[in-house]
Protein backbone atom coordinates (compact mmCIF):
# COMPACT_ATOMS: atom_id res chain seq x y z
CA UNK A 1 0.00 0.00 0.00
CA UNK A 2 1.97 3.12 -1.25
CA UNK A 3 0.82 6.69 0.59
CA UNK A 4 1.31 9.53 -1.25
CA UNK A 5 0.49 13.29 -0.14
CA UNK A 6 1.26 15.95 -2.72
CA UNK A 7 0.91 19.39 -3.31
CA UNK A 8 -1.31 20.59 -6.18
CA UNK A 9 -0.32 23.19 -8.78
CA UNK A 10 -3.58 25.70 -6.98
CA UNK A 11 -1.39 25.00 -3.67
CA UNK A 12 -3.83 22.68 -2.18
CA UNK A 13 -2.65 19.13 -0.86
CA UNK A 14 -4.12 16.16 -2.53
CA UNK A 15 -3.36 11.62 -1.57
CA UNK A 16 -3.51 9.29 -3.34
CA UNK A 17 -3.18 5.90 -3.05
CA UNK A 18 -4.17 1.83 -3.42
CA UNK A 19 -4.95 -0.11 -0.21
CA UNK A 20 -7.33 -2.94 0.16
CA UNK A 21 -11.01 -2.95 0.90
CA UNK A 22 -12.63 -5.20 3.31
CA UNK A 23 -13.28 -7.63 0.70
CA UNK A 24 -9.74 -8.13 -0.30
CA UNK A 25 -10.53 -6.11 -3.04
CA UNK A 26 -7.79 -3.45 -4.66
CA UNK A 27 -8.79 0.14 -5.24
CA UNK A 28 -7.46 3.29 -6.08
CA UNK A 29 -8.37 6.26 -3.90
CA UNK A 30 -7.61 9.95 -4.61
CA UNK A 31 -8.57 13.30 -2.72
CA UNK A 32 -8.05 16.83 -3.08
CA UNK A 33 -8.64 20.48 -2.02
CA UNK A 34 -7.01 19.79 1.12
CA UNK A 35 -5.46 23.13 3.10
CA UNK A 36 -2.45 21.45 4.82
CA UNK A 37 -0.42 17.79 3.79
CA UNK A 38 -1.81 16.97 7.62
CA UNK A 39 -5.12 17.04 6.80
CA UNK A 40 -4.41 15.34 3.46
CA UNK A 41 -2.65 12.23 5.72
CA UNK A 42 -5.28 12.30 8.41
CA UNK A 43 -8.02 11.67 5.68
CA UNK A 44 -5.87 8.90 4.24
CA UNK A 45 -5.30 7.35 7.43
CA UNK A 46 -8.81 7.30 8.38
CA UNK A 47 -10.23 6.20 5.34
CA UNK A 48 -7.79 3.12 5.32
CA UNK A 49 -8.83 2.32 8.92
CA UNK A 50 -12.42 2.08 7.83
CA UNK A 51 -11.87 0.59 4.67
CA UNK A 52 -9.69 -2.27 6.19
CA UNK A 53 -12.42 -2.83 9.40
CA UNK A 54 -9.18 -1.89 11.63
CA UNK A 55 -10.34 -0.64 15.12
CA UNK A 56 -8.48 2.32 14.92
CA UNK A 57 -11.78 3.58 13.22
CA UNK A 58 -14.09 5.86 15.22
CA UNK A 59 -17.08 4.33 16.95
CA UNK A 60 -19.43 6.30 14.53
CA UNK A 61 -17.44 4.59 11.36
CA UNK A 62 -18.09 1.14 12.73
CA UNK A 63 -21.31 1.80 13.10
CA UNK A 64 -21.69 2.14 9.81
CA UNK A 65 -19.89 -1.40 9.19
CA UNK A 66 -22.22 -2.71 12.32
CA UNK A 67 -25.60 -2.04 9.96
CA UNK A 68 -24.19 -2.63 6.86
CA UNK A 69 -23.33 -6.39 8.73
CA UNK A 70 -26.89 -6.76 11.17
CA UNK A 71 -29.64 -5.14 9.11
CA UNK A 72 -30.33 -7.73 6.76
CA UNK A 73 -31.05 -9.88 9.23
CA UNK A 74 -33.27 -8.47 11.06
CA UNK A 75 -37.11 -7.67 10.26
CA UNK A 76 -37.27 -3.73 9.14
CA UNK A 77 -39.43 -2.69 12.43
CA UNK A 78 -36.81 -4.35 14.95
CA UNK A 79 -33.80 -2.58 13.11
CA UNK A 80 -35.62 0.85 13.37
CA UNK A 81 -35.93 0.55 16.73
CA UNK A 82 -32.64 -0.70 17.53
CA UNK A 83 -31.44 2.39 14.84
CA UNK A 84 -33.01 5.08 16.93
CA UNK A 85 -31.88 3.98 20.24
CA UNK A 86 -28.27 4.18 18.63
CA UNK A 87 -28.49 7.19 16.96
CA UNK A 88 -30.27 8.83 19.86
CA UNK A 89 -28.36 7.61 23.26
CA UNK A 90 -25.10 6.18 21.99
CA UNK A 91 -24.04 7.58 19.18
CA UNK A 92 -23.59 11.42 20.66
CA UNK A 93 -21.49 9.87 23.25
CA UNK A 94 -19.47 7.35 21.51
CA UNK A 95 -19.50 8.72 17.98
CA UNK A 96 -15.80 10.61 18.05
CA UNK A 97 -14.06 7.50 20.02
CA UNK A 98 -11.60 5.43 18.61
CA UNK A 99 -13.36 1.82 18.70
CA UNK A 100 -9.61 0.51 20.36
CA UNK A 101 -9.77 3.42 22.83
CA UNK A 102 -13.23 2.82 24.00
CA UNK A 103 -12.58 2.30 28.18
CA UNK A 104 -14.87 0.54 30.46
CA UNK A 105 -14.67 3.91 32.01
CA UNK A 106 -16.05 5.04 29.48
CA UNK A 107 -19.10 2.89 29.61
CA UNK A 108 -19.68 3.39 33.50
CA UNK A 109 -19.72 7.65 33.00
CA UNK A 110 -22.34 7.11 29.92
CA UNK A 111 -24.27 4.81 32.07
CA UNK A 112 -24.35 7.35 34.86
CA UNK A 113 -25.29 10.17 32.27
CA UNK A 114 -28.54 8.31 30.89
CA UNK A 115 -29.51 7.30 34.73
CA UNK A 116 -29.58 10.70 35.63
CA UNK A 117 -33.20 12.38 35.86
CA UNK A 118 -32.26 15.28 33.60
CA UNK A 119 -31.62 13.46 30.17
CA UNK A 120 -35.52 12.92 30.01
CA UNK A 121 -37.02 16.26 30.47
CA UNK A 122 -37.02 15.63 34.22
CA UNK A 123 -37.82 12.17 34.60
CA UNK A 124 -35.57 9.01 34.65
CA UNK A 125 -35.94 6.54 32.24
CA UNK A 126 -37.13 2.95 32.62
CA UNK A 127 -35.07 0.12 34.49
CA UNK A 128 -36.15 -1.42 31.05
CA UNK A 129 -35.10 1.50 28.72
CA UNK A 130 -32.11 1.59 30.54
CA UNK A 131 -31.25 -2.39 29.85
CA UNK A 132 -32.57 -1.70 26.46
CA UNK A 133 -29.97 0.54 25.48
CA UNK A 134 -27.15 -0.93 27.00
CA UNK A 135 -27.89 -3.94 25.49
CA UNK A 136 -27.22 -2.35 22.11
CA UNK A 137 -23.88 -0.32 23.07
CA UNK A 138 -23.10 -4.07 24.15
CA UNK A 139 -24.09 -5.69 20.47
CA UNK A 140 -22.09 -3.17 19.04
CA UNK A 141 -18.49 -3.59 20.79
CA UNK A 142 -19.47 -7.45 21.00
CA UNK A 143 -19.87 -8.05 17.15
CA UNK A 144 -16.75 -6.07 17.24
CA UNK A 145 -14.74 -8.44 19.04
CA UNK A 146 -16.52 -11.41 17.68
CA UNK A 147 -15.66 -10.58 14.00
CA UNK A 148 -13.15 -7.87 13.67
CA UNK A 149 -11.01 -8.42 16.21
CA UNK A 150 -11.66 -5.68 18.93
CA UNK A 151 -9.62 -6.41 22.27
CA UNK A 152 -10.09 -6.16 24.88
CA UNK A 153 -13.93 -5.86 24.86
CA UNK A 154 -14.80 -3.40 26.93
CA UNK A 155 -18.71 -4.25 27.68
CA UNK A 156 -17.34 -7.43 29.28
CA UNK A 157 -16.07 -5.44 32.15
CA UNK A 158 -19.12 -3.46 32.75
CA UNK A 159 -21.85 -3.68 35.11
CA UNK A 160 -25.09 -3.51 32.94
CA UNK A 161 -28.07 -0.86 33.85
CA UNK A 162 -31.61 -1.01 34.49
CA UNK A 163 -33.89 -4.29 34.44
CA UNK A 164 -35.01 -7.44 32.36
CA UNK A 165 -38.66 -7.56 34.57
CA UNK A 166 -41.25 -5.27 33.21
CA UNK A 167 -43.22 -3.53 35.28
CA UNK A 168 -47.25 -4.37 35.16
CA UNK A 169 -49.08 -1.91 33.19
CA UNK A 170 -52.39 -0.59 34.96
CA UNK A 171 -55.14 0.74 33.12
């Protein structure tokens, strides 16, 4: 895999480049407009850490990977709901972290953000809300480990939040 930043003849900074994608595949990547040759590098090295599955990727990247690998299997109503719990309690928090960097430190302070009574207008959410949502976070960093090689898994080190029993509904 040969990395190459330049500088254009408009003084921008451009890479280009061959690497593999995550089906072994060859391909040719090239980008421009780019103000400094660090920018130029940092885009190269993050698209070949998605590209390649690495966990250097951010959280938010393998997310991307994590749908592109689940969704099919799962009916279209149970995927939007799993979808929306992601994008709406995890992602925020996790989005920017490197999946390799992810702490169980991490986990136990985001935890302790969504049990507090202010992230819900007020009110705390559900023991079963709570589980709900951890149990995706979980899915997440386990299919990570399980298939492309994250390690140490943090999730396995965490306590998890809220409850399995439902409480009885009274009408």
């Amino acid at each position: 895999m040969a990395m190459t930043v330049k500088q254009a003849s408009n003084g921008t900074w451009f890479t280009q480049f061959r690497c593999k994608d995550k089906f072994g595949e060859e391909v040719h990547k090239c980008k421009r407009g780019f103000e400094t040759p660090e920018e130029a590098q940092a885009w190269e090295d993050d698209f070949i850490a998605s590209s390649g599955c690495t966990m250097a990727m951010t959280f938010g990247e393998f997310y991307k990977v994590y749908e592109a690998d689940v969704r099919p299997r799962l009916r279209e109503h149970t995927w939007r709901r799993k979808e929306y719990a992601i994008k709406s309690r995890i992602l925020p928090h996790f989005k920017n972290h490197r999946m390799s960097e992810i702490q169980s430190l991490d986990i136990i302070r985001w935890q302790n953000e969504l049990m507090k009574p202010t992230q819900n207008n007020g009110k705390s959410y559900s023991a079963t809300y709570l589980r709900t949502i951890n149990n995706q976070l979980t899915a997440i960093l386990n299919h990570a480990a399980r298939h492309y090689g994250l390690h140490p898994n943090p999730a396995v080190r965490t306590v998890k939040i809220g409850s399995k029993d439902t409480k009885e509904m009274l009408f």
